[in-house]
Each structure stands twice: as C-alpha cells, then as structure tokens.
C-alpha atoms as a PDB file:
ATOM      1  CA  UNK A   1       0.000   0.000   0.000  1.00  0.00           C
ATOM      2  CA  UNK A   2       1.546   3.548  -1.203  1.00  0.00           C
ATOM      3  CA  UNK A   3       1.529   5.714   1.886  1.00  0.00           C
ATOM      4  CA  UNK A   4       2.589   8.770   0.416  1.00  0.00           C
ATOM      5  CA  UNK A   5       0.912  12.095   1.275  1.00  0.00           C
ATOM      6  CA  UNK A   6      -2.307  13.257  -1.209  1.00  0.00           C
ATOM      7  CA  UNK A   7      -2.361  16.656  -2.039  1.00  0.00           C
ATOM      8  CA  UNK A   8      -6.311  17.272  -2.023  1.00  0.00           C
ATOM      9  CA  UNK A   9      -5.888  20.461  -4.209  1.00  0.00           C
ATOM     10  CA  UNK A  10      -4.872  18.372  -7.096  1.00  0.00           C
ATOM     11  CA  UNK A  11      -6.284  14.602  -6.713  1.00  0.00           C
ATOM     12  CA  UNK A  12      -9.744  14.442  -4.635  1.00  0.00           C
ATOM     13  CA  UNK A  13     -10.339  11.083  -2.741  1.00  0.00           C
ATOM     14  CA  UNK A  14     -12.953   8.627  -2.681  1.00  0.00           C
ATOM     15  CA  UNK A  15     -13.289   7.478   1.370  1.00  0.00           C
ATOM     16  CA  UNK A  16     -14.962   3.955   1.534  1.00  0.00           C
ATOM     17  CA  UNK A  17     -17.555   4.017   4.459  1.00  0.00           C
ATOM     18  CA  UNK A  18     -16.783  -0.331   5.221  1.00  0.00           C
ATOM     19  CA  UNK A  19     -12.756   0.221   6.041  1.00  0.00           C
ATOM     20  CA  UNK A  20     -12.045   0.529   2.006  1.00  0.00           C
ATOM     21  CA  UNK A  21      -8.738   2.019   1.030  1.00  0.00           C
ATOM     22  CA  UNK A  22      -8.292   5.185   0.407  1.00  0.00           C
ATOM     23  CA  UNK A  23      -8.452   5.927  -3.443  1.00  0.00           C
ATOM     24  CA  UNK A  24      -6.657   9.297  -5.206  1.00  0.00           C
ATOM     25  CA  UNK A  25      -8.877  10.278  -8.153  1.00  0.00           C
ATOM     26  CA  UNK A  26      -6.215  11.720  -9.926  1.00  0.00           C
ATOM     27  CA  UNK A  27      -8.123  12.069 -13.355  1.00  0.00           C
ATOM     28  CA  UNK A  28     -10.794  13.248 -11.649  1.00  0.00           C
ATOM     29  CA  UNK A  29     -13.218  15.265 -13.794  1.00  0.00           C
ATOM     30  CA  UNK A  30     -16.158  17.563 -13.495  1.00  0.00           C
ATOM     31  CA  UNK A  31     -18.292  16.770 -15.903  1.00  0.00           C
ATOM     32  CA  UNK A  32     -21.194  14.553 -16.326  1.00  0.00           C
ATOM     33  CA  UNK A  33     -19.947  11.369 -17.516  1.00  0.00           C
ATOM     34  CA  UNK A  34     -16.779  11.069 -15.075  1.00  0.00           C
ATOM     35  CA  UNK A  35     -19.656  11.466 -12.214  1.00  0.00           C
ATOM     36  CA  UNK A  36     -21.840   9.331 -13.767  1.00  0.00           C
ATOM     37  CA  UNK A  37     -18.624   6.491 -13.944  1.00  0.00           C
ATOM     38  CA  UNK A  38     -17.396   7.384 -10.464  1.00  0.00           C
ATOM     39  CA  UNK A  39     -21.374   6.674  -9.038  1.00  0.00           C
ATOM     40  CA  UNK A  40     -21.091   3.210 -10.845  1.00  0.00           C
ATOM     41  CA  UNK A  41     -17.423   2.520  -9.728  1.00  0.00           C
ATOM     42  CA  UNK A  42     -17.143   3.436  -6.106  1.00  0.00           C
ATOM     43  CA  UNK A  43     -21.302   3.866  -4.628  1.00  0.00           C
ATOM     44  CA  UNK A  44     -22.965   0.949  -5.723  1.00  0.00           C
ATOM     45  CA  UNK A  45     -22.138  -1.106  -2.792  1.00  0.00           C
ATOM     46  CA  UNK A  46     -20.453   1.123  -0.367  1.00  0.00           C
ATOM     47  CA  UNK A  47     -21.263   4.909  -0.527  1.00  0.00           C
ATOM     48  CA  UNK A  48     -18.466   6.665   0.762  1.00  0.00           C
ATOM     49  CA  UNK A  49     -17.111   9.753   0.923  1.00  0.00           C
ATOM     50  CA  UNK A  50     -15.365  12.450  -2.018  1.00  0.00           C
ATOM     51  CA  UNK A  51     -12.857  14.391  -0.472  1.00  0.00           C
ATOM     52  CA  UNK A  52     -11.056  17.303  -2.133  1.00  0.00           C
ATOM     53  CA  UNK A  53     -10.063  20.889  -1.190  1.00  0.00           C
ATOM     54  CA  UNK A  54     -10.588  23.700  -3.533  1.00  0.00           C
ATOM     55  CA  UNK A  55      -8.982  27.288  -3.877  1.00  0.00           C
ATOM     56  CA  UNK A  56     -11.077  30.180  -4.454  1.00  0.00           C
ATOM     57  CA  UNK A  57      -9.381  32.113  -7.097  1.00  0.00           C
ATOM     58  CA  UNK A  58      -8.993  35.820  -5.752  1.00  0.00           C
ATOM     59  CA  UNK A  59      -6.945  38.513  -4.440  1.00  0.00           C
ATOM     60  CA  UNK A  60      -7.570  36.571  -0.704  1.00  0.00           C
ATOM     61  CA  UNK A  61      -6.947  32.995  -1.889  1.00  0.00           C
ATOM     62  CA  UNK A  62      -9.637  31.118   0.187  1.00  0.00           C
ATOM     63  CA  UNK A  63      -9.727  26.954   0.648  1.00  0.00           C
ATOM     64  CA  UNK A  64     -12.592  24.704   0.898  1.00  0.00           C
ATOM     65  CA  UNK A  65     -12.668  21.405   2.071  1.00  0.00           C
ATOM     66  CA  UNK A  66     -15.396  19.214   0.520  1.00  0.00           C
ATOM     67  CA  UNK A  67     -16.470  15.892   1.717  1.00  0.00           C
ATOM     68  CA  UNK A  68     -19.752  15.379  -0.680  1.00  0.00           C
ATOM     69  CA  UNK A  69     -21.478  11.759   0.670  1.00  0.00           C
ATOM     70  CA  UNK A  70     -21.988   9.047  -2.481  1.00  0.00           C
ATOM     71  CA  UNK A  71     -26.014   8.516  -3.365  1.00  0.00           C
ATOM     72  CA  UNK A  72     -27.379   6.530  -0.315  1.00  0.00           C
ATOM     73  CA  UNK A  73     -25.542   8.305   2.506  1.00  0.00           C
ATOM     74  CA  UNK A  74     -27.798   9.080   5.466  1.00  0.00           C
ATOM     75  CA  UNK A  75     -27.284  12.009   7.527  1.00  0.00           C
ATOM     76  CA  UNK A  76     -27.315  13.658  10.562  1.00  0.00           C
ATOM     77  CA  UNK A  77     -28.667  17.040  11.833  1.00  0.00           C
ATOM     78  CA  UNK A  78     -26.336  19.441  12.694  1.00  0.00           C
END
C-alpha cells in the first residue's frame, strides 16, 4: 500500500464508508460522464465519501474542504 501524502488540491479522494482504502482520483473530472462512472465505480455497494479541497481564485486565496457523501448516505442534523 503507497503511503505517500495526497495533495487534495490536485487529486480528490474517494473514502470507503466499510474500512475501504483510500483511493486518489487523480483524473478526476467535473463533468457529467466522469460522475456518472465514479457513481457506478465506487457507490454501488459502499457509498463513501469524495474528499477534495478547492482554492477560491482571488486577491484573498480562500480553501474549501469538501467531503460530498456518495447517493445513499444518510445524515445527521447538525
């Protein structure tokens, strides 16, 4: 197993809810078919978690961390 540090900015990562391995997306896409393939791949059986951070392109350079549940999540109130 490759433990070498992710860097989020560049390569989200799919988070398996039933102790799956970690899994850098490093093609990773946003457009309709590369969710549609990534659904089918990794939340068919085991949901998960898509993990990625995000920089806001301005003058202040702001980061978001995302961690968007798979279809069939359930969650809890805040």
């Amino acid at each position: 197993m490759d433990k070498k540090p992710i860097d989020l900015g560049k390569s989200p990562v799919h988070i398996g809810s039933n102790q799956q391995p970690a899994v850098p997306m490093a093609d990773f896409a946003f457009n309709q078919s590369y969710f549609e393939s990534y659904i089918v791949k990794f939340c068919a059986d085991d949901p998960g978690r898509l993990i990625m951070v995000e920089t806001t392109p301005s003058n202040w350079a702001s980061k978001a961390i995302y961690i968007t549940p798979c279809p069939g999540t359930q969650h809890r109130p805040r």
